[in-house]
N, C-alpha and C. Protein backbone atom coordinates (compact mmCIF):
# COMPACT_ATOMS: atom_id res chain seq x y z
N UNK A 1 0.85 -1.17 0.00
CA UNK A 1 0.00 0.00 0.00
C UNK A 1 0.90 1.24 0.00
N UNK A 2 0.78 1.93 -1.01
CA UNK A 2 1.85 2.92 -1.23
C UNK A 2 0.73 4.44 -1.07
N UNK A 3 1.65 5.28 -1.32
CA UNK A 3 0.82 6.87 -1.76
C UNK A 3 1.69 7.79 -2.66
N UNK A 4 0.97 9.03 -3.54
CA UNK A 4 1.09 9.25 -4.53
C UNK A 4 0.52 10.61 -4.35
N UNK A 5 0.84 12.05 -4.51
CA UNK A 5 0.12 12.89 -4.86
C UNK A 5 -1.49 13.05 -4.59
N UNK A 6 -2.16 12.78 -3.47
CA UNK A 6 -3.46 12.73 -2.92
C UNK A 6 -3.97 11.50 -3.12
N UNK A 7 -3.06 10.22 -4.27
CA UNK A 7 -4.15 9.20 -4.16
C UNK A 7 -3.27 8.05 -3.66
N UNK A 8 -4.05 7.31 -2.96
CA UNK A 8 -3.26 6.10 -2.28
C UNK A 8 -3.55 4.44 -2.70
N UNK A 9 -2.75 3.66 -2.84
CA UNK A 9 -2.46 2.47 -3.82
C UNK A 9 -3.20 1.77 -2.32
N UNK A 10 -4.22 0.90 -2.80
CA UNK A 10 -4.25 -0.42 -1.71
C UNK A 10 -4.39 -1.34 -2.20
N UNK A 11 -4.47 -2.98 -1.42
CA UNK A 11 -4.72 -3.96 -1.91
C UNK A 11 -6.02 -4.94 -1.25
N UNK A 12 -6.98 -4.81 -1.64
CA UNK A 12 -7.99 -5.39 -1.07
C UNK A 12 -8.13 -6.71 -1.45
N UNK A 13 -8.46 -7.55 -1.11
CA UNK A 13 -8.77 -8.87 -0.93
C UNK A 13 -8.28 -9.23 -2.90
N UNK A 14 -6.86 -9.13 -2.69
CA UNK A 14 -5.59 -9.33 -3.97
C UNK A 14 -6.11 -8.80 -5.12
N UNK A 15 -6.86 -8.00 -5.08
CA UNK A 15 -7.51 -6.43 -5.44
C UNK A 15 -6.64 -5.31 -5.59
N UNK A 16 -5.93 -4.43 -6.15
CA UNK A 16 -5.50 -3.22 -6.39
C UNK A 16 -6.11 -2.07 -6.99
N UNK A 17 -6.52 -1.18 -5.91
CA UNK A 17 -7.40 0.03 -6.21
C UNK A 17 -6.26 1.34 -5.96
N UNK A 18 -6.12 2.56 -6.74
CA UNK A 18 -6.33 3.37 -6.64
C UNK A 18 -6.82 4.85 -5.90
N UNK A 19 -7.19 5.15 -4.79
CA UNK A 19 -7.73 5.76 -3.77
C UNK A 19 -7.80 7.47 -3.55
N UNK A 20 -8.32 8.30 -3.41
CA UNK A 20 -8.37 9.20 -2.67
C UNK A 20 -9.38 9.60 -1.98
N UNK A 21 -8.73 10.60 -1.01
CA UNK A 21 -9.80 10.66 0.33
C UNK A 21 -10.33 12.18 -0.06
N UNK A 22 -11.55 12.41 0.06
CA UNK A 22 -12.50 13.71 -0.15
C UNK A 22 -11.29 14.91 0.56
N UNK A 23 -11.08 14.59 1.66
CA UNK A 23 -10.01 15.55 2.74
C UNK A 23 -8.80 15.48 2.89
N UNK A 24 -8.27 14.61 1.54
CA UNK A 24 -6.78 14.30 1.80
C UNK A 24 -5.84 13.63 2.73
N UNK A 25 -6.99 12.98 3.17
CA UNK A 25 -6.23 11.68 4.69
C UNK A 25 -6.18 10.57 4.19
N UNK A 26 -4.49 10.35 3.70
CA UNK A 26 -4.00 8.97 2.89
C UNK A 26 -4.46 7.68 4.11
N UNK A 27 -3.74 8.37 5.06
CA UNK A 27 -3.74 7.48 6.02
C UNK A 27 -4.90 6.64 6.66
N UNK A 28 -6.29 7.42 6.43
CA UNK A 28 -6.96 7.24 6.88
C UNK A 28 -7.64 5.98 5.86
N UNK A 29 -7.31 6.48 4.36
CA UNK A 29 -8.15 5.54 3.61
C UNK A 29 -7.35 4.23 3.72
N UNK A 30 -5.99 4.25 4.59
CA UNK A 30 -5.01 2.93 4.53
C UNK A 30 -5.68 2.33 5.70
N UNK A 31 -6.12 2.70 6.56
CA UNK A 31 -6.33 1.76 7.69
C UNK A 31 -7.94 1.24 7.27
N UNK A 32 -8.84 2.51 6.70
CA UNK A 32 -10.21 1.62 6.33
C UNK A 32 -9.70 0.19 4.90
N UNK A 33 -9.27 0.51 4.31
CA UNK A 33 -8.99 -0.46 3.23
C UNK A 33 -7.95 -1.66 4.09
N UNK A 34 -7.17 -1.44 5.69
CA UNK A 34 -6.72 -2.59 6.07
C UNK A 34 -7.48 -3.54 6.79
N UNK A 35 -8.39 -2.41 7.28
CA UNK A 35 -9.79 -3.47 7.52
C UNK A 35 -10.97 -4.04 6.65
N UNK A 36 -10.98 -3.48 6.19
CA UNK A 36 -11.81 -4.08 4.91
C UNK A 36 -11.49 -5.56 4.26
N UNK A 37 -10.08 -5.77 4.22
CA UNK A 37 -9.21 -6.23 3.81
C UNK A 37 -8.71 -7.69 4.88
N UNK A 38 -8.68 -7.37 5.75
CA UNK A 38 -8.99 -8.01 7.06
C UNK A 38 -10.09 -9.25 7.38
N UNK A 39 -11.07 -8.47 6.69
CA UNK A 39 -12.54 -8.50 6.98
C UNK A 39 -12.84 -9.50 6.10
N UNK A 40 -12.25 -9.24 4.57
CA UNK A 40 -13.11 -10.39 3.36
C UNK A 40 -11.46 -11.44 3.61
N UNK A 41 -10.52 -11.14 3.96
CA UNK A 41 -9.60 -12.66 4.15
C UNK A 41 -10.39 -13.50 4.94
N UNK A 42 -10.87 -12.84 6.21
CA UNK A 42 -11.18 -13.50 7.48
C UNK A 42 -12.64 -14.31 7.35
N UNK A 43 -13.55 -13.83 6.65
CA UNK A 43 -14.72 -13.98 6.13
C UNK A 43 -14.57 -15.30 5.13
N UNK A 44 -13.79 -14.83 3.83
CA UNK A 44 -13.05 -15.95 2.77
C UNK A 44 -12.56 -17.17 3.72
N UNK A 45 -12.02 -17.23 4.53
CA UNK A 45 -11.37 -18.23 5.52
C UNK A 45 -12.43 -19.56 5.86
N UNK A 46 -13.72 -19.25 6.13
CA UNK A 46 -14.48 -19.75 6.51
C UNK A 46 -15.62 -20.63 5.13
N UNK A 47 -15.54 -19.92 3.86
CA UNK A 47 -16.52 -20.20 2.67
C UNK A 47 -15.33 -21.14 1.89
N UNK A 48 -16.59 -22.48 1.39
CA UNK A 48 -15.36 -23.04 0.46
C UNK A 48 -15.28 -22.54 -1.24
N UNK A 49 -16.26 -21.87 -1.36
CA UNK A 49 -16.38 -21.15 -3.22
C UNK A 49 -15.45 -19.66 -2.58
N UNK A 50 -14.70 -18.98 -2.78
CA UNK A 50 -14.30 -17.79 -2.88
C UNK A 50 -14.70 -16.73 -3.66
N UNK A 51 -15.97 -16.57 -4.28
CA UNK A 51 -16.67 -15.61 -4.91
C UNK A 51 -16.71 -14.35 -4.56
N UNK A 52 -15.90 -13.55 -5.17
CA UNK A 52 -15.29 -11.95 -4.57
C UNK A 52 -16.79 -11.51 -4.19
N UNK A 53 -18.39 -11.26 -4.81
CA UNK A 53 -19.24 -10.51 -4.77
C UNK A 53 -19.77 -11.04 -3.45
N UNK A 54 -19.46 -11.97 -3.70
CA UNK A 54 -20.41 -13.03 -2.14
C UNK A 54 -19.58 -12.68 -0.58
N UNK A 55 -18.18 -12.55 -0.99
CA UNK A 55 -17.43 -12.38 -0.04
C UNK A 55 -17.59 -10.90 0.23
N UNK A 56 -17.47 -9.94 -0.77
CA UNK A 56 -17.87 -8.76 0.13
C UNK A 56 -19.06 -8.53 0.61
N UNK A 57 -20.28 -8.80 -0.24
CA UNK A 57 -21.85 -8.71 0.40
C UNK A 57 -21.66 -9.33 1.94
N UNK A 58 -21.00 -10.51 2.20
CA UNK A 58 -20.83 -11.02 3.64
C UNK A 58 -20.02 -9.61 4.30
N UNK A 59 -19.16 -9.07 3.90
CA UNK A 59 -18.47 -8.25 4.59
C UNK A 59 -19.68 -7.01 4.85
N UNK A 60 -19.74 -6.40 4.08
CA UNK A 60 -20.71 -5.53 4.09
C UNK A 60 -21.50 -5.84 5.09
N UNK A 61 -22.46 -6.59 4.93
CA UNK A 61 -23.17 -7.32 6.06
C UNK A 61 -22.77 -6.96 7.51
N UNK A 62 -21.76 -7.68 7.53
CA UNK A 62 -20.96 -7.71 8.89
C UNK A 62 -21.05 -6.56 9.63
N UNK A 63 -20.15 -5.56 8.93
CA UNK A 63 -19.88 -4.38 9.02
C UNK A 63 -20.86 -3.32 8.96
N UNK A 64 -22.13 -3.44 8.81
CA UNK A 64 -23.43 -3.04 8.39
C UNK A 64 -24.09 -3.41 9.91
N UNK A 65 -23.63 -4.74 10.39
CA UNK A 65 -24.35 -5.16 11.67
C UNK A 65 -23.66 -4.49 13.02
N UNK A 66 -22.07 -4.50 13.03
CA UNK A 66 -21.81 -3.90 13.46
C UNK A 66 -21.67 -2.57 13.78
N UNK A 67 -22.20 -2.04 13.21
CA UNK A 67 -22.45 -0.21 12.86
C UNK A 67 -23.69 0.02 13.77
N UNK A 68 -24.71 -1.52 13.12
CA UNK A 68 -25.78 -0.77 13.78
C UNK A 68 -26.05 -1.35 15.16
N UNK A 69 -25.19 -2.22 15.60
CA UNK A 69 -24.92 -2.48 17.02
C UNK A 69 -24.29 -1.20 18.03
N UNK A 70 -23.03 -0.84 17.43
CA UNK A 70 -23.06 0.29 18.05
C UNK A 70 -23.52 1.57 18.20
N UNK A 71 -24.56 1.90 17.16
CA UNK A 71 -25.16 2.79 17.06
C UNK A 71 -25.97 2.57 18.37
N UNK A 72 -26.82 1.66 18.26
CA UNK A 72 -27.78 0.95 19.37
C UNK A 72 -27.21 1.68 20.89
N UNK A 73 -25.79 0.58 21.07
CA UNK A 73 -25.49 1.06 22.13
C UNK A 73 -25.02 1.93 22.54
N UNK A 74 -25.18 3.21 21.48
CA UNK A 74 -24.57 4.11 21.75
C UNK A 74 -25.64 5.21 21.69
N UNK A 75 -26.66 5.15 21.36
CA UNK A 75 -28.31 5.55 21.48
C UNK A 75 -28.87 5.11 22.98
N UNK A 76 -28.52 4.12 23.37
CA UNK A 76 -29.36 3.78 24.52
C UNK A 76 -28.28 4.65 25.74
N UNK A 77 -27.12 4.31 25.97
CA UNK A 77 -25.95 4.97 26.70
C UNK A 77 -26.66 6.48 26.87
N UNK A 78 -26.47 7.49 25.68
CA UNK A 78 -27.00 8.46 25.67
C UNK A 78 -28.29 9.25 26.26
N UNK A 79 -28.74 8.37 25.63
CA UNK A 79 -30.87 8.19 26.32
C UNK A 79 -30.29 7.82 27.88
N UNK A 80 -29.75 6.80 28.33
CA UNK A 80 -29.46 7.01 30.06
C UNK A 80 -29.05 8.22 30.41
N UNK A 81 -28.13 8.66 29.99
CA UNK A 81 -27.28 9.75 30.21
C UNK A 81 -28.36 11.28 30.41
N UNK A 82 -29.17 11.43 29.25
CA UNK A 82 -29.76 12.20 29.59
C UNK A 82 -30.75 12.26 30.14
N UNK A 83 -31.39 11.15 30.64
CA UNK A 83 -32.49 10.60 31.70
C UNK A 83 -31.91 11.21 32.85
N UNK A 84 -30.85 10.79 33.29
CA UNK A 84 -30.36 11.26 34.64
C UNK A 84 -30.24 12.92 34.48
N UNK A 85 -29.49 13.21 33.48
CA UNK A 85 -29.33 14.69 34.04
C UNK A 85 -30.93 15.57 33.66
N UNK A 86 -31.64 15.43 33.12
CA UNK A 86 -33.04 15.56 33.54
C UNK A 86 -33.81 15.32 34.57
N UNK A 87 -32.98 14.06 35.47
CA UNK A 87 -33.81 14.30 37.12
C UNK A 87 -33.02 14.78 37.78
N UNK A 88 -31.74 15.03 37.64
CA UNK A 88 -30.68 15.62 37.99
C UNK A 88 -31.32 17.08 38.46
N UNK A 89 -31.70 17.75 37.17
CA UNK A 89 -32.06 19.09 37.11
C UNK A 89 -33.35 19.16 37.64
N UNK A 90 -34.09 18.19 37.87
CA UNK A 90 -35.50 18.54 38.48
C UNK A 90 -35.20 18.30 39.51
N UNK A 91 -34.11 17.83 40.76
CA UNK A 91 -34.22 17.94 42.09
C UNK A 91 -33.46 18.93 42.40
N UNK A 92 -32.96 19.32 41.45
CA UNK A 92 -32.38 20.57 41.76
C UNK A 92 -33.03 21.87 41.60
N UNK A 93 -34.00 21.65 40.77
CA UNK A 93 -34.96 22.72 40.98
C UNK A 93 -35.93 22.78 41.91
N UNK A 94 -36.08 21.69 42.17
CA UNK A 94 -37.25 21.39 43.43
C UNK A 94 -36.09 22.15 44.73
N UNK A 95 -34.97 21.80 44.43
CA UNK A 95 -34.51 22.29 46.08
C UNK A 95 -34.12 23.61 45.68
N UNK A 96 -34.25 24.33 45.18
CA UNK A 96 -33.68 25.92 44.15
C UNK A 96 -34.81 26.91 44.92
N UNK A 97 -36.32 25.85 45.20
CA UNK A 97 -37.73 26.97 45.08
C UNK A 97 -37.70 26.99 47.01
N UNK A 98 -38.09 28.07 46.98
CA UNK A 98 -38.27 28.45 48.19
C UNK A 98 -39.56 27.89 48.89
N UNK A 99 -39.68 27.52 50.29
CA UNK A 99 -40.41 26.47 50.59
C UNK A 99 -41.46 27.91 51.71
N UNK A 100 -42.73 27.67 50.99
CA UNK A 100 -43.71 28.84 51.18
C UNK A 100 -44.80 28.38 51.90
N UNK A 101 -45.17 28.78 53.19
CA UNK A 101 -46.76 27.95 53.62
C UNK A 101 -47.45 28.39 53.69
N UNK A 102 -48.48 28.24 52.10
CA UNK A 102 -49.80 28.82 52.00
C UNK A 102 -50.65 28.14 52.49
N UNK A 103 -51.99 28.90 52.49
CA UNK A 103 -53.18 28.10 52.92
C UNK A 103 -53.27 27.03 51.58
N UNK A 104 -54.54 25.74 51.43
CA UNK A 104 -54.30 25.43 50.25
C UNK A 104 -55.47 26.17 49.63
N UNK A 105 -55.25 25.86 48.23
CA UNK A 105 -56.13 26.89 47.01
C UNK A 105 -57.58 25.96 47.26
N UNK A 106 -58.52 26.41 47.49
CA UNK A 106 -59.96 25.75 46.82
C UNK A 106 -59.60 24.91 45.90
N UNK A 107 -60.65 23.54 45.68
CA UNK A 107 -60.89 22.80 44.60
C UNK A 107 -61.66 23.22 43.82
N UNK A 108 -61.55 23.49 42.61
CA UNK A 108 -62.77 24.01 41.97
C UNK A 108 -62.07 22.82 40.49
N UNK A 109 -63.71 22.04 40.67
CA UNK A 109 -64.02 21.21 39.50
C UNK A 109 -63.78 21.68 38.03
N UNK A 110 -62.55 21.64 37.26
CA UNK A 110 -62.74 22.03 35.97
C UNK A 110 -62.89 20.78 34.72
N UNK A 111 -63.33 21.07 33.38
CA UNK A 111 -62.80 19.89 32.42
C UNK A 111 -61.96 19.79 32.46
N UNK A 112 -61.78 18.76 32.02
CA UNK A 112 -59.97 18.24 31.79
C UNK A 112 -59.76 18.85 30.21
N UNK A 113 -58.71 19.48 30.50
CA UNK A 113 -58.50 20.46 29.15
C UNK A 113 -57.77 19.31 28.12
N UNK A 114 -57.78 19.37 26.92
CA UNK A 114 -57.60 18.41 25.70
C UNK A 114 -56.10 18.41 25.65
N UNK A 115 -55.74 16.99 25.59
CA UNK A 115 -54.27 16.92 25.62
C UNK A 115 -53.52 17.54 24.16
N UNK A 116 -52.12 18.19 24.90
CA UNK A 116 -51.79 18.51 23.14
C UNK A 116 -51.27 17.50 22.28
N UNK A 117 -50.96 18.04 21.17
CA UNK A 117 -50.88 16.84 20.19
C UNK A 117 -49.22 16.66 20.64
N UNK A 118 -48.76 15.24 21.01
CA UNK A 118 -47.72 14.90 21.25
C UNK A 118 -46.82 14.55 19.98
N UNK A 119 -45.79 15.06 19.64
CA UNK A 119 -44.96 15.35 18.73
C UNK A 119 -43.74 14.01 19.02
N UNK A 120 -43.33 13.31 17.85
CA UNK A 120 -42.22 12.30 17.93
C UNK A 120 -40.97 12.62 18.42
N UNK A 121 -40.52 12.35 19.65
CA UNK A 121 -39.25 12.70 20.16
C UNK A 121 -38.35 12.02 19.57
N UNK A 122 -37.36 13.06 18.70
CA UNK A 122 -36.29 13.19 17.76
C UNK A 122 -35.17 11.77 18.80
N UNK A 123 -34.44 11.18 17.99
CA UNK A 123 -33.03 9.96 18.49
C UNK A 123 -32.46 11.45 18.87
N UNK A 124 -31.04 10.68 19.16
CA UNK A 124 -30.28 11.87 19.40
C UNK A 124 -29.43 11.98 18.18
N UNK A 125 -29.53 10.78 17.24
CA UNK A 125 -28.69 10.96 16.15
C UNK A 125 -29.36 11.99 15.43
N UNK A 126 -30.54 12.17 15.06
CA UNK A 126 -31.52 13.29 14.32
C UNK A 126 -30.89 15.03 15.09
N UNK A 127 -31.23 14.64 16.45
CA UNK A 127 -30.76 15.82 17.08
C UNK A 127 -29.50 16.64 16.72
N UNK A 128 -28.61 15.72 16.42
CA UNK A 128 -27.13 16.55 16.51
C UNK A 128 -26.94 16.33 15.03
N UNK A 129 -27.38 15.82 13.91
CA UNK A 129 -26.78 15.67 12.60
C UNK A 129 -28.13 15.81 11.45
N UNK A 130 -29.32 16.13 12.44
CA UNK A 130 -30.05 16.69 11.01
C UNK A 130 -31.19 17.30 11.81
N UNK A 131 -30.68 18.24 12.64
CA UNK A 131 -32.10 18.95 13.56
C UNK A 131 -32.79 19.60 12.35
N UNK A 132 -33.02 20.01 11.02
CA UNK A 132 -33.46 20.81 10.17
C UNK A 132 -34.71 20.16 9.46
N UNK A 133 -34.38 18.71 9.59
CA UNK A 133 -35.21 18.31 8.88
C UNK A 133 -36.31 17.80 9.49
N UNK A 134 -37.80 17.88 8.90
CA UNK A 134 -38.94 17.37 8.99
C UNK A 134 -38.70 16.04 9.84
N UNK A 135 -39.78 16.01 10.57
CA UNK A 135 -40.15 14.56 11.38
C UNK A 135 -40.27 13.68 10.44
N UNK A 136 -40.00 12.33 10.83
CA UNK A 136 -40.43 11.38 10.19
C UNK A 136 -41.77 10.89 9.96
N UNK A 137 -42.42 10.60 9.16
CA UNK A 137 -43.34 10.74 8.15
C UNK A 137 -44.64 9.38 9.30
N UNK A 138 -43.93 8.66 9.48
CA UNK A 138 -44.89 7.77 10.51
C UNK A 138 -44.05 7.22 11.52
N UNK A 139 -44.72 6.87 12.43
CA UNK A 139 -44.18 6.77 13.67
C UNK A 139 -43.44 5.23 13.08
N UNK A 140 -44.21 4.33 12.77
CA UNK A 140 -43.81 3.19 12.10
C UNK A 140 -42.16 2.63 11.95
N UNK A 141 -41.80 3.97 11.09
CA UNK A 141 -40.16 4.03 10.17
C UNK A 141 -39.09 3.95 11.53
N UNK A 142 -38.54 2.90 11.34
CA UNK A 142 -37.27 2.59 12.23
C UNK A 142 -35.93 3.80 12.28
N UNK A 143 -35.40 3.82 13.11
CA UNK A 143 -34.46 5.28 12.80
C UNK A 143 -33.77 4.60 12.09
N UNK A 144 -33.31 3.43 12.08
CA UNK A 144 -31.82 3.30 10.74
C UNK A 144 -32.59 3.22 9.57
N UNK A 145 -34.03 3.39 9.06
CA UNK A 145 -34.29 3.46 8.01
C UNK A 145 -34.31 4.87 7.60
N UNK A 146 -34.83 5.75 8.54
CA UNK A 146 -34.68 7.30 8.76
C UNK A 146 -33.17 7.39 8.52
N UNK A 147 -32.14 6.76 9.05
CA UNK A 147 -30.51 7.87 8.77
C UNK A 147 -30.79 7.50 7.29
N UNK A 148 -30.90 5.87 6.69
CA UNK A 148 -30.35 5.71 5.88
C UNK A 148 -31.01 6.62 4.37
N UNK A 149 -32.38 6.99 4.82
CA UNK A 149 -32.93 8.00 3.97
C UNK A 149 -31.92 9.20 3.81
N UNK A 150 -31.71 9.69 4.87
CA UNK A 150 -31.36 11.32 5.15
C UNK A 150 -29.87 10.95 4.85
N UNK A 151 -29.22 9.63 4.66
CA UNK A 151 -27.61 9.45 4.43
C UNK A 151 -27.81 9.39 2.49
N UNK A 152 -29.00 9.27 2.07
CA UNK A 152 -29.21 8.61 1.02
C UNK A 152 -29.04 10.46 0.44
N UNK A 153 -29.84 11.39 1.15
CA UNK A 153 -29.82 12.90 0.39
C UNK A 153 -28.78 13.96 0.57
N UNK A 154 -28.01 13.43 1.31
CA UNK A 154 -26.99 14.15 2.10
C UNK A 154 -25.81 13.17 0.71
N UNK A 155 -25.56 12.60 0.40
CA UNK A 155 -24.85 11.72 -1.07
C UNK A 155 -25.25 12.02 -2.17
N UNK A 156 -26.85 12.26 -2.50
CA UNK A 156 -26.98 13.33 -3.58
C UNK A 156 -26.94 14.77 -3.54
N UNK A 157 -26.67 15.23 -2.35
CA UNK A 157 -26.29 17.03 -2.53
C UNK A 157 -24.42 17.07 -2.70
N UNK A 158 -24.12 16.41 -1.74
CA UNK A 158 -22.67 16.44 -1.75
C UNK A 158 -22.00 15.78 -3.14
N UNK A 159 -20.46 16.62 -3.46
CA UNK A 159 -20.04 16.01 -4.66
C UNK A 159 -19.53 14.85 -5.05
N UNK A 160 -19.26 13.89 -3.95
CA UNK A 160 -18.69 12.45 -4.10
C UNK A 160 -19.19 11.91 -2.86
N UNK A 161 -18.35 10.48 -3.21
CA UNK A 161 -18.48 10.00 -1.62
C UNK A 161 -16.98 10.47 -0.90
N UNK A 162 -16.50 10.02 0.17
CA UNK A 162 -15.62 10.34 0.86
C UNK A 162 -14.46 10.15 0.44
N UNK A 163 -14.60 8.66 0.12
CA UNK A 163 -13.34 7.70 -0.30
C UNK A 163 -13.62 7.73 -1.72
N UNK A 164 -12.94 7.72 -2.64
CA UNK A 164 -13.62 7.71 -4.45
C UNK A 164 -11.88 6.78 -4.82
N UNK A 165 -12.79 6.07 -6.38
CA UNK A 165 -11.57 5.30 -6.88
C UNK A 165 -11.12 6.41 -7.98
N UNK A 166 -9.37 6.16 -7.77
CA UNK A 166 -9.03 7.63 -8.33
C UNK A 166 -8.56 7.11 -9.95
N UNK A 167 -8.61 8.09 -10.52
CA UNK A 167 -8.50 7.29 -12.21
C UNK A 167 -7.25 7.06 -12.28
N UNK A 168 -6.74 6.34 -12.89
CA UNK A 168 -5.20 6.29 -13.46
C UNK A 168 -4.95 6.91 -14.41
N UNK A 169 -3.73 7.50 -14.19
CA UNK A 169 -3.60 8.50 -15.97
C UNK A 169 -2.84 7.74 -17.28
């Protein structure tokens, strides 16, 4: 795996690509392409046909599961995280208010006023990487089907992908 003037030589599963990185981090596209690489030997190891398309779709896969494993646990972590400092801040406001002894107020019987319309509370991935955009359309839609929409328009506005195969001259 060599480098060259912004584009970097790798060897993927006895594959030779070409490389550059959107931001100019050789390095960076050397360690994703050493895992990648890693990934369909280690994968290949186990299948007795060696079919490059089959072997990466397994990789992909993999790497697809693992993404969205840690996403998971890294959504739920968060969601704790801010559970607590939300009761955090409500006993701290409870002990903030000054402790007053009124008489108590009369009961006076009212309707029960109409609940408001409760609005879909945003992941936190929505929160920090696409607060702009519209709610999701039904409650139904799973959030990794939601990123993968909003990853799907965010690839047609932008001019490439990150990593691109670089031409040879």
């Amino acid at each position: 795996m060599s480098t060259d003037a912004g584009s970097v030589r790798v060897n993927i599963f006895n594959q030779t690509y070409s490389l550059r990185a959107a931001d100019g981090d050789g390095a960076h596209v050397l360690r994703v392409a050493r895992l990648v690489d890693e990934r369909m030997q280690a994968i290949a190891s186990g299948l007795a046909v060696h079919d490059v398309a089959k072997v990466a779709v397994l990789t992909a896969l993999n790497l697809a599961d693992e993404l969205e494993g840690l996403k998971n646990f890294y959504e739920a972590e968060l969601r704790e995280v801010l559970e607590r400092a939300r009761a955090e801040e409500a006993q701290e406001s409870k002990a903030a208010e000054p402790e007053t002894f009124a008489p108590p107020a009369p009961v006076v019987e009212e309707p029960p006023a109409p609940e408001p319309e409760r609005q879909e509370e945003q992941s936190w991935f929505e929160a920090i990487f696409d607060s702009d955009a519209p709610p999701a359309r039904t409650g139904d839609e799973r959030l990794s089907s939601q990123i993968t929409s909003r990853l799907r328009r965010l690839r047609q506005t932008a001019q490439g992908n990150s990593i691109i195969e670089d031409e040879e001259p």
